[in-house]
C-alpha atoms as a PDB file:
ATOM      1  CA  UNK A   1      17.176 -27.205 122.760  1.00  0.00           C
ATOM      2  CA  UNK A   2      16.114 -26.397 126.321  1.00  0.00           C
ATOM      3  CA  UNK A   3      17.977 -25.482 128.979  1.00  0.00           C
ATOM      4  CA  UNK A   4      16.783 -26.508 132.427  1.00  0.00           C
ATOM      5  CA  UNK A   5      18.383 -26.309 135.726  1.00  0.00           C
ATOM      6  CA  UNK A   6      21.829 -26.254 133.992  1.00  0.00           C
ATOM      7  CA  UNK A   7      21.362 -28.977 131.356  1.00  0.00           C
ATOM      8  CA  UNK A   8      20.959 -28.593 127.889  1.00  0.00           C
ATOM      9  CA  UNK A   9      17.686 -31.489 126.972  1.00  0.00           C
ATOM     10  CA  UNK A  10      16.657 -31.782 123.476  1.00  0.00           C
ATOM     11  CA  UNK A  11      13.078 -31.037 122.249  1.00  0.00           C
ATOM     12  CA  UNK A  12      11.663 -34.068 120.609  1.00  0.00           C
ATOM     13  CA  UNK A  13       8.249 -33.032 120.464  1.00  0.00           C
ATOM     14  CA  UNK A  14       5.753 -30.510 120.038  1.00  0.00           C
ATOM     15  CA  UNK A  15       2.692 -31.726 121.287  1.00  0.00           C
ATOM     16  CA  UNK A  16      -0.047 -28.701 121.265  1.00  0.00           C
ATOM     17  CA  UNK A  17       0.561 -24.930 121.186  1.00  0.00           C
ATOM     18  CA  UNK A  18      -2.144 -22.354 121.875  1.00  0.00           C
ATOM     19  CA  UNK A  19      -2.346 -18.792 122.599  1.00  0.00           C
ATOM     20  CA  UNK A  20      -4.389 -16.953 124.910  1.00  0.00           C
ATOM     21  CA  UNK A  21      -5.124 -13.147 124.453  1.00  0.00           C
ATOM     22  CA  UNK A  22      -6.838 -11.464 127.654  1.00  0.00           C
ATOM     23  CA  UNK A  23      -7.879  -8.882 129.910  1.00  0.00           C
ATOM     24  CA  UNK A  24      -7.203  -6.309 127.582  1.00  0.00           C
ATOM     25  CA  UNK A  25      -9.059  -3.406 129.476  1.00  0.00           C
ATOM     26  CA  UNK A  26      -6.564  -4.053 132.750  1.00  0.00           C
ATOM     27  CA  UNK A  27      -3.030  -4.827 131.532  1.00  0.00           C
ATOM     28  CA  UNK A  28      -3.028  -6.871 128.588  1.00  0.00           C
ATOM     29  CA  UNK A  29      -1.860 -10.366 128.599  1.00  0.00           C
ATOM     30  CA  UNK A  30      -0.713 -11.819 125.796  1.00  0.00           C
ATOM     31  CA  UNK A  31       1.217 -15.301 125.857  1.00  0.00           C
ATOM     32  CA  UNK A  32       1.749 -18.357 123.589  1.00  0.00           C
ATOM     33  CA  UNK A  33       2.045 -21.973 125.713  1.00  0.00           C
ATOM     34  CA  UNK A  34       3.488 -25.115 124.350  1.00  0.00           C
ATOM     35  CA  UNK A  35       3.391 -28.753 125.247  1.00  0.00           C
ATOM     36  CA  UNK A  36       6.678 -30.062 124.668  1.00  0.00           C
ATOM     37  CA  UNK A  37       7.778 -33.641 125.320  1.00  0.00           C
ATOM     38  CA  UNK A  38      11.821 -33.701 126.238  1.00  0.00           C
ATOM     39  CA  UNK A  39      14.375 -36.118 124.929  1.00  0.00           C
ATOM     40  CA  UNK A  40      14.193 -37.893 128.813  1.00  0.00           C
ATOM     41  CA  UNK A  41      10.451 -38.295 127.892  1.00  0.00           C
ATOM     42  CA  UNK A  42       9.395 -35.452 130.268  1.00  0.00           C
ATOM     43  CA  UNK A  43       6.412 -33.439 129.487  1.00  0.00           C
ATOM     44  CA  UNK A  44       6.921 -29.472 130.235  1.00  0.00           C
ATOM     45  CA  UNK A  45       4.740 -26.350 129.371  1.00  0.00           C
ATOM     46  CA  UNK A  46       6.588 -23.295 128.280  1.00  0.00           C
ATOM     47  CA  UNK A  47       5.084 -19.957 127.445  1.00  0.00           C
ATOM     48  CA  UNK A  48       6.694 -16.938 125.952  1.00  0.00           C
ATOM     49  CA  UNK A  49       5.073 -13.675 127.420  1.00  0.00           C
ATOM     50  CA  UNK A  50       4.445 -11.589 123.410  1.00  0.00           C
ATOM     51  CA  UNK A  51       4.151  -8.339 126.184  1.00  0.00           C
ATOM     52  CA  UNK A  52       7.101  -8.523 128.152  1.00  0.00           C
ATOM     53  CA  UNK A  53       9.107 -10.592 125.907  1.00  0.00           C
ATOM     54  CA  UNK A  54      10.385 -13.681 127.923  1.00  0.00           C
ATOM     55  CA  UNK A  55      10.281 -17.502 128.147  1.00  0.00           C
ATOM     56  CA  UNK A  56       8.380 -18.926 131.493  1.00  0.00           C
ATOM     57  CA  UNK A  57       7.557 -22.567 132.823  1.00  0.00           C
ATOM     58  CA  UNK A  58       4.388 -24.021 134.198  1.00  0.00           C
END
């Protein structure tokens, strides 16, 4: 379940997750990204920051 812009839209996919570890000698980033598809057919890209702890979108 996602919330987005004060609807709840279910997940009905998972189309590709990845993870991208970087820049470790400055401040470290550290995030995992997914490719969702949503139950109204729209694509979205979420990524959880593993550093700061959070959820973002793209």
């Amino acid at each position: 379940m996602l919330h987005q812009k004060g609807k709840r839209l279910q997940v009905v996919a998972i189309r590709e997750r990845w993870r991208i570890d970087d820049e470790w000698w400055r401040d470290p980033i550290s995030r995992e990204y997914y490719a969702l598809v949503l139950e109204n057919g729209r694509p979205v890209i979420l990524f959880r920051d593993l550093v700061a702890g959070g959820w973002y979108g793209q």
